[in-house]
N, C-alpha and C. Protein backbone atom coordinates (compact mmCIF):
# COMPACT_ATOMS: atom_id res chain seq x y z
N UNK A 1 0.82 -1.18 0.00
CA UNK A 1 0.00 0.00 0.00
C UNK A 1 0.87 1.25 0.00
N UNK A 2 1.74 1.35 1.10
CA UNK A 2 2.52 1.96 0.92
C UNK A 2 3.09 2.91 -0.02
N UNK A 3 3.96 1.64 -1.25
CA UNK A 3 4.61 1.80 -2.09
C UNK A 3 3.78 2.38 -3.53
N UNK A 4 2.13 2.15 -3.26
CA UNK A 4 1.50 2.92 -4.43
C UNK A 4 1.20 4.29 -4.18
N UNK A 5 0.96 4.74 -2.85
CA UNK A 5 1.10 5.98 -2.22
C UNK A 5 2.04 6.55 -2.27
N UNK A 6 3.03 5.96 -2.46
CA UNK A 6 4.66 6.71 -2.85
C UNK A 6 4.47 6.91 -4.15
N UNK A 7 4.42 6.23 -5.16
CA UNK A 7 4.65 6.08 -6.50
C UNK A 7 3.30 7.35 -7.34
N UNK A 8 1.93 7.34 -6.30
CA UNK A 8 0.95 8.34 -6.67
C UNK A 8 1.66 9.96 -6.36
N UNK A 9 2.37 9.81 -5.08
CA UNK A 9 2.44 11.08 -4.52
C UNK A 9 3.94 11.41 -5.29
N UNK A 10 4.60 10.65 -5.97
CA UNK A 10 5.81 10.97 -6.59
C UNK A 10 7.25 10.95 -5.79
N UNK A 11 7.11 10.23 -4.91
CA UNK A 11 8.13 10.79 -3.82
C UNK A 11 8.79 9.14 -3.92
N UNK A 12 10.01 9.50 -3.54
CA UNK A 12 11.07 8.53 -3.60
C UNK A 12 11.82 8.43 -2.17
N UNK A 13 12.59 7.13 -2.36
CA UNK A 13 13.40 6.90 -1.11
C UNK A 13 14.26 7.63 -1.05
N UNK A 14 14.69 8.13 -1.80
CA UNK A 14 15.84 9.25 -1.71
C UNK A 14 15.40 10.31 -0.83
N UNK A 15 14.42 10.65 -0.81
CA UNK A 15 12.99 11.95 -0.34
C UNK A 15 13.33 11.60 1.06
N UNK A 16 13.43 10.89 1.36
CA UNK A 16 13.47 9.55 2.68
C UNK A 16 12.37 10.97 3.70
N UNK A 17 11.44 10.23 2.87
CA UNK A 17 9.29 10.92 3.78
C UNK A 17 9.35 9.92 4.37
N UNK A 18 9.10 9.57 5.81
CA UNK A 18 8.43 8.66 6.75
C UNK A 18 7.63 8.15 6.23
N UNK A 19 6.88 7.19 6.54
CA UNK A 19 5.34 6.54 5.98
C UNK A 19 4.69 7.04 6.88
N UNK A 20 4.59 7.71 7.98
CA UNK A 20 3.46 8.26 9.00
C UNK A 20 3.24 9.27 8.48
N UNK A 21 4.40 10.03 7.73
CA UNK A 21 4.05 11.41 7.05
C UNK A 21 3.21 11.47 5.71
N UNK A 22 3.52 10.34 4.98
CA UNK A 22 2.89 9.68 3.84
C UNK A 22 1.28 9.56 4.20
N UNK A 23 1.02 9.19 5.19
CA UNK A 23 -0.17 8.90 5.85
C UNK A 23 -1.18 9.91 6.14
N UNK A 24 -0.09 10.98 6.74
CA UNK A 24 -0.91 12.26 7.30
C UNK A 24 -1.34 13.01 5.67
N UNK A 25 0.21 12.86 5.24
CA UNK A 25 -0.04 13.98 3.55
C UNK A 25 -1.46 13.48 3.08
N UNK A 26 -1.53 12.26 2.87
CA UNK A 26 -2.97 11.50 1.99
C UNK A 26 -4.20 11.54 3.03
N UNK A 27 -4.12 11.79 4.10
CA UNK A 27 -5.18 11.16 5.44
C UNK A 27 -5.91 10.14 5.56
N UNK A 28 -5.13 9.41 5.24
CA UNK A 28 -5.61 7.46 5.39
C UNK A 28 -4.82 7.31 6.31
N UNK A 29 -5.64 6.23 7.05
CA UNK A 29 -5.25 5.80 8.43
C UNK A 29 -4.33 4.90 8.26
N UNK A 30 -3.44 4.28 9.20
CA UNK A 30 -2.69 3.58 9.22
C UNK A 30 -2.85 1.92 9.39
N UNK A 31 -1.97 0.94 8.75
CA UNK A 31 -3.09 -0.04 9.05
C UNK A 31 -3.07 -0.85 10.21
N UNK A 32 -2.64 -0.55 11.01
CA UNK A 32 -3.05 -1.14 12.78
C UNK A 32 -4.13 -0.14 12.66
N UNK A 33 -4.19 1.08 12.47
CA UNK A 33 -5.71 1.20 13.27
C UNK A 33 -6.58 0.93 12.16
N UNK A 34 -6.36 0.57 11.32
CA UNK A 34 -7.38 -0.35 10.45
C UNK A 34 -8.09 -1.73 10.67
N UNK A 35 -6.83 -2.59 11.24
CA UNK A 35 -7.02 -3.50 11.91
C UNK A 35 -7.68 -3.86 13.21
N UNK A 36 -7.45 -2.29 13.89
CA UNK A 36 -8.29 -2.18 15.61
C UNK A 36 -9.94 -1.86 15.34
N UNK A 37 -9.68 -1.09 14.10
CA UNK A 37 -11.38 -1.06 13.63
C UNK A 37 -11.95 -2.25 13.33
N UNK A 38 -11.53 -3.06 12.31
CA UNK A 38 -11.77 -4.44 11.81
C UNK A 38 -12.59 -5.15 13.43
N UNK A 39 -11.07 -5.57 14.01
CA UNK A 39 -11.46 -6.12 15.12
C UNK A 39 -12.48 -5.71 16.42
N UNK A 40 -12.35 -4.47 16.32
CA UNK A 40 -13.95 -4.04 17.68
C UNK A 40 -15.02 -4.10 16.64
N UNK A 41 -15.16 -3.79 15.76
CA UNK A 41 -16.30 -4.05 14.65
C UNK A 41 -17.06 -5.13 15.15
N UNK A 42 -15.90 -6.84 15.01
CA UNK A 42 -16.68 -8.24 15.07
C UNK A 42 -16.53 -8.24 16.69
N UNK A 43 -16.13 -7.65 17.62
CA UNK A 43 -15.85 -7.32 19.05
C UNK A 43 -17.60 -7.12 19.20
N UNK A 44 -18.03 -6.17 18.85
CA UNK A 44 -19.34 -5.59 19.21
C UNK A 44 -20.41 -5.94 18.60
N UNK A 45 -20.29 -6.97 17.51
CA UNK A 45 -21.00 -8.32 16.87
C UNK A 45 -21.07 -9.33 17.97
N UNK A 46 -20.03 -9.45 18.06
CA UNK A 46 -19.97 -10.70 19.44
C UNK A 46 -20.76 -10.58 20.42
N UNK A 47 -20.46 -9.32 20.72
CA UNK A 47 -21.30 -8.67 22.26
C UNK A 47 -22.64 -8.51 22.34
N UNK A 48 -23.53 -8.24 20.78
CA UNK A 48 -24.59 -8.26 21.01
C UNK A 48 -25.06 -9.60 20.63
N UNK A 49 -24.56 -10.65 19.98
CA UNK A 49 -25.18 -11.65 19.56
C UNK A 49 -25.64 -12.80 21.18
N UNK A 50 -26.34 -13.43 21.11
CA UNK A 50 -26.92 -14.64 21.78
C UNK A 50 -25.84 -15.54 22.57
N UNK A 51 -25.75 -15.61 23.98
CA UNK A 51 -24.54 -17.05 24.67
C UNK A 51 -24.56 -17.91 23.97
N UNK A 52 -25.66 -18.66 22.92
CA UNK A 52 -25.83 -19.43 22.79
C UNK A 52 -25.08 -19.78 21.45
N UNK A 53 -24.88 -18.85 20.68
CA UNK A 53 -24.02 -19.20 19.12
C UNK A 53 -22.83 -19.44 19.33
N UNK A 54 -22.48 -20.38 18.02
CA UNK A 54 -21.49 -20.73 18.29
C UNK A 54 -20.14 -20.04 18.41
N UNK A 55 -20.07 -18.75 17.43
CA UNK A 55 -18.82 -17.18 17.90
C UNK A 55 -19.00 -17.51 19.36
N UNK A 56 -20.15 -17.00 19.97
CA UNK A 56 -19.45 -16.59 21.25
C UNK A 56 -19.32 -17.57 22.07
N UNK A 57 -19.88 -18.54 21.86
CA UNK A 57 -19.09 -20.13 22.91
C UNK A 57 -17.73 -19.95 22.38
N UNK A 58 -17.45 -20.25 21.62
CA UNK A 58 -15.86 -20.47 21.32
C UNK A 58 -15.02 -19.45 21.59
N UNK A 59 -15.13 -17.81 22.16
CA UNK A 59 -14.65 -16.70 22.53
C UNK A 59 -14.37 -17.14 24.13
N UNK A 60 -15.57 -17.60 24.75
CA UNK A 60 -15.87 -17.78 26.18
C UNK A 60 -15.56 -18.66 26.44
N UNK A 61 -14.86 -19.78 25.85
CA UNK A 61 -14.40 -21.17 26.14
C UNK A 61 -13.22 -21.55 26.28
N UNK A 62 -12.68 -22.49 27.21
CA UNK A 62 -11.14 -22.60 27.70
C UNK A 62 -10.87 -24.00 27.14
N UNK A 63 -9.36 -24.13 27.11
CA UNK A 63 -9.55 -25.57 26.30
C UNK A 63 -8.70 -25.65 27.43
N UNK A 64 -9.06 -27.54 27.18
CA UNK A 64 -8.48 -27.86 28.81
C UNK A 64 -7.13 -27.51 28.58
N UNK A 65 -6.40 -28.22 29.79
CA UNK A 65 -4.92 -27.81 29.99
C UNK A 65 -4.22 -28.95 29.16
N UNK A 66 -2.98 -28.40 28.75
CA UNK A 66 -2.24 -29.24 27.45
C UNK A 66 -0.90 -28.72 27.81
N UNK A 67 0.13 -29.27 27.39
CA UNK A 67 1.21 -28.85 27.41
C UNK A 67 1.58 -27.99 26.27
N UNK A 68 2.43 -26.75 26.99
CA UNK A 68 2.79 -25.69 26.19
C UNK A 68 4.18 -25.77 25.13
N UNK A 69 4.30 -25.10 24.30
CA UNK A 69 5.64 -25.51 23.49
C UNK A 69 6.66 -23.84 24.46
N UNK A 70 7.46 -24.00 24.12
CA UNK A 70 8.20 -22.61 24.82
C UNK A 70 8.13 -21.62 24.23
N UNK A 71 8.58 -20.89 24.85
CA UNK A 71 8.55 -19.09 24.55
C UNK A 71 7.16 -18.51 24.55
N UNK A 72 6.89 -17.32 24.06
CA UNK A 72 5.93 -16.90 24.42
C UNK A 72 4.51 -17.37 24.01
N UNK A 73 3.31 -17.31 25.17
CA UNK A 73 2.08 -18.31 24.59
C UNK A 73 1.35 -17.45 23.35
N UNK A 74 1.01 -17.57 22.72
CA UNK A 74 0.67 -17.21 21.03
C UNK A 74 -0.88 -16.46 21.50
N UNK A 75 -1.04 -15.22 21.04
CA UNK A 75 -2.26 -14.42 21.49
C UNK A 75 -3.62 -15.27 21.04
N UNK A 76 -4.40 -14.99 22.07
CA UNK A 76 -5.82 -15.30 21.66
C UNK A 76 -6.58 -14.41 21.33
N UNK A 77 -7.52 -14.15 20.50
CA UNK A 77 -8.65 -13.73 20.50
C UNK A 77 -9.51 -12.34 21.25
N UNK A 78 -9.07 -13.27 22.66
CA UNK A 78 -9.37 -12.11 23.62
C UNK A 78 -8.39 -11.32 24.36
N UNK A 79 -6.83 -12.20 24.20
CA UNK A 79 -5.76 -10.91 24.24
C UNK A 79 -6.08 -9.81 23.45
N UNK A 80 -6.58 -9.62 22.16
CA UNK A 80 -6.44 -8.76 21.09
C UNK A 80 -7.58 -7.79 21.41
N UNK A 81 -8.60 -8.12 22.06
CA UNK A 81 -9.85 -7.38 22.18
C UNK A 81 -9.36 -6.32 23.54
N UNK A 82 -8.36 -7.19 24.40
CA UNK A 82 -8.22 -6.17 25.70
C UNK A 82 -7.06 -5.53 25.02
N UNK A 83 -6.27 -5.38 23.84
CA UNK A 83 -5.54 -4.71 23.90
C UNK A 83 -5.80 -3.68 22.94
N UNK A 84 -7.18 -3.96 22.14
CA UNK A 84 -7.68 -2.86 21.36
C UNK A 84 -8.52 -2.29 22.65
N UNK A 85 -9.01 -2.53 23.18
CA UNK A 85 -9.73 -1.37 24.27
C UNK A 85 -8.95 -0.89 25.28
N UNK A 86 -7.69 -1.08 25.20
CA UNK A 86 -6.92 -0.16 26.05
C UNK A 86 -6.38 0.67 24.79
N UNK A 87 -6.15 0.38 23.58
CA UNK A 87 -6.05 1.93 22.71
C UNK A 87 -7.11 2.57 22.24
N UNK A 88 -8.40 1.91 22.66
CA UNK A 88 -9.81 2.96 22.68
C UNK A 88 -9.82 3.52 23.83
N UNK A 89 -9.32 3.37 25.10
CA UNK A 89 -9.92 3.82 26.07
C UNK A 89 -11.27 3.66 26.67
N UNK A 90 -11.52 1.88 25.97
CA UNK A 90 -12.96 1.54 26.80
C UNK A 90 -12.55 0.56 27.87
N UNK A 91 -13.20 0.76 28.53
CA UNK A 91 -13.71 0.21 30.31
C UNK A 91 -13.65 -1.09 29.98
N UNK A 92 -13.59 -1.74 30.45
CA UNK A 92 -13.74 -3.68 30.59
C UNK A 92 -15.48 -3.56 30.81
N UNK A 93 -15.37 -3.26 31.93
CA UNK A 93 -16.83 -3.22 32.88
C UNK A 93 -18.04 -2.83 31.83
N UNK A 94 -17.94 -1.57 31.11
CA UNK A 94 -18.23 -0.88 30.42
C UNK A 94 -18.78 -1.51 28.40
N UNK A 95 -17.91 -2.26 28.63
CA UNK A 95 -17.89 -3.34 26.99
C UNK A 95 -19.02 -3.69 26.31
N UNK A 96 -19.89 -4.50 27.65
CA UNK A 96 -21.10 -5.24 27.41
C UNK A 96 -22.09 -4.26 26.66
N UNK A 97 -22.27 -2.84 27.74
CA UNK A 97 -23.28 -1.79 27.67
C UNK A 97 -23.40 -0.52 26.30
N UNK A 98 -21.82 -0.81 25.94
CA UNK A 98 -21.48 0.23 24.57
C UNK A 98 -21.72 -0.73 23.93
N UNK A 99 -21.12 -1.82 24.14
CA UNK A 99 -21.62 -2.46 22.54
C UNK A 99 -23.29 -2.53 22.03
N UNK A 100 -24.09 -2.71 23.03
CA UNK A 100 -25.75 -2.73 22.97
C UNK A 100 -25.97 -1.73 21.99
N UNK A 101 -24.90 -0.19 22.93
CA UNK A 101 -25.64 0.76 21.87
C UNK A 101 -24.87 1.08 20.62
N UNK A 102 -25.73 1.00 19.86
CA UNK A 102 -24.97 0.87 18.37
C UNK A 102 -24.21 1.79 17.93
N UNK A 103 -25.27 3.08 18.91
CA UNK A 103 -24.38 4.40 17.66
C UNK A 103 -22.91 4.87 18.42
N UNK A 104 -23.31 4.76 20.08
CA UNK A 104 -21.88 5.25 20.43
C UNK A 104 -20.79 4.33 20.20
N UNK A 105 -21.38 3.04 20.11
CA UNK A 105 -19.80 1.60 19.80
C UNK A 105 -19.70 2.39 18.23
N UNK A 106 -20.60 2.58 17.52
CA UNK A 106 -19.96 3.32 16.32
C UNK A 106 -18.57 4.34 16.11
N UNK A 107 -19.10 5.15 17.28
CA UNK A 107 -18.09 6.60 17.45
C UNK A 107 -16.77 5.93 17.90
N UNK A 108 -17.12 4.63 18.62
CA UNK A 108 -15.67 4.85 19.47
C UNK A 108 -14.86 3.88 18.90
N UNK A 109 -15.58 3.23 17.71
CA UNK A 109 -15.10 2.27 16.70
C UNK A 109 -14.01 3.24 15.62
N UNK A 110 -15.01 4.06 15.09
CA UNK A 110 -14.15 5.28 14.21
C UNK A 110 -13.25 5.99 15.34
């Protein structure tokens, strides 16, 4: 993506423009927070849908205990959700009740 944004805007490595600056010049977002949108999007799908489907059993579900391979344990699911709502600045506590409402999980989605 990047590299067609360079090649539109005319600018070369020589230019040596940051890609954050590239970003701001065009005002397209970057794509982690593309990705944090993506993900609270199906975050607040989850939240309003039914205990009973199968998304959210498998969100809410622990698999038994197994032996681990080493180094670090490989993110889940719901690592990714607490670590997009600590760069939204939403509440844990708070999750269930924004997501219900559609328009403010909207705002705080954008």
């Amino acid at each position: 993506m990047m590299r067609h944004l360079r090649s539109i805007m005319r600018i070369t490595w020589v230019d040596k423009v940051p890609s954050k600056e590239v970003l701001e010049r065009t005002g397209l977002p970057s794509m982690e927070d593309l990705l944090t949108r993506k993900n609270l999007r199906w975050t607040g799908h989850l939240m309003r849908m039914s205990p009973n489907r199968l998304p959210n059993k498998s969100i809410y579900s622990q698999m038994p205990s197994v032996h681990r391979k080493r180094g670090r344990p490989r993110l889940r699911f719901k690592d990714t959700i607490k670590r997009n709502q600590k760069l939204r600045d939403i509440k844990t506590h708070s999750l269930a009740s924004l997501s219900q409402q559609r328009d403010k999980w909207r705002e705080i989605v954008k």
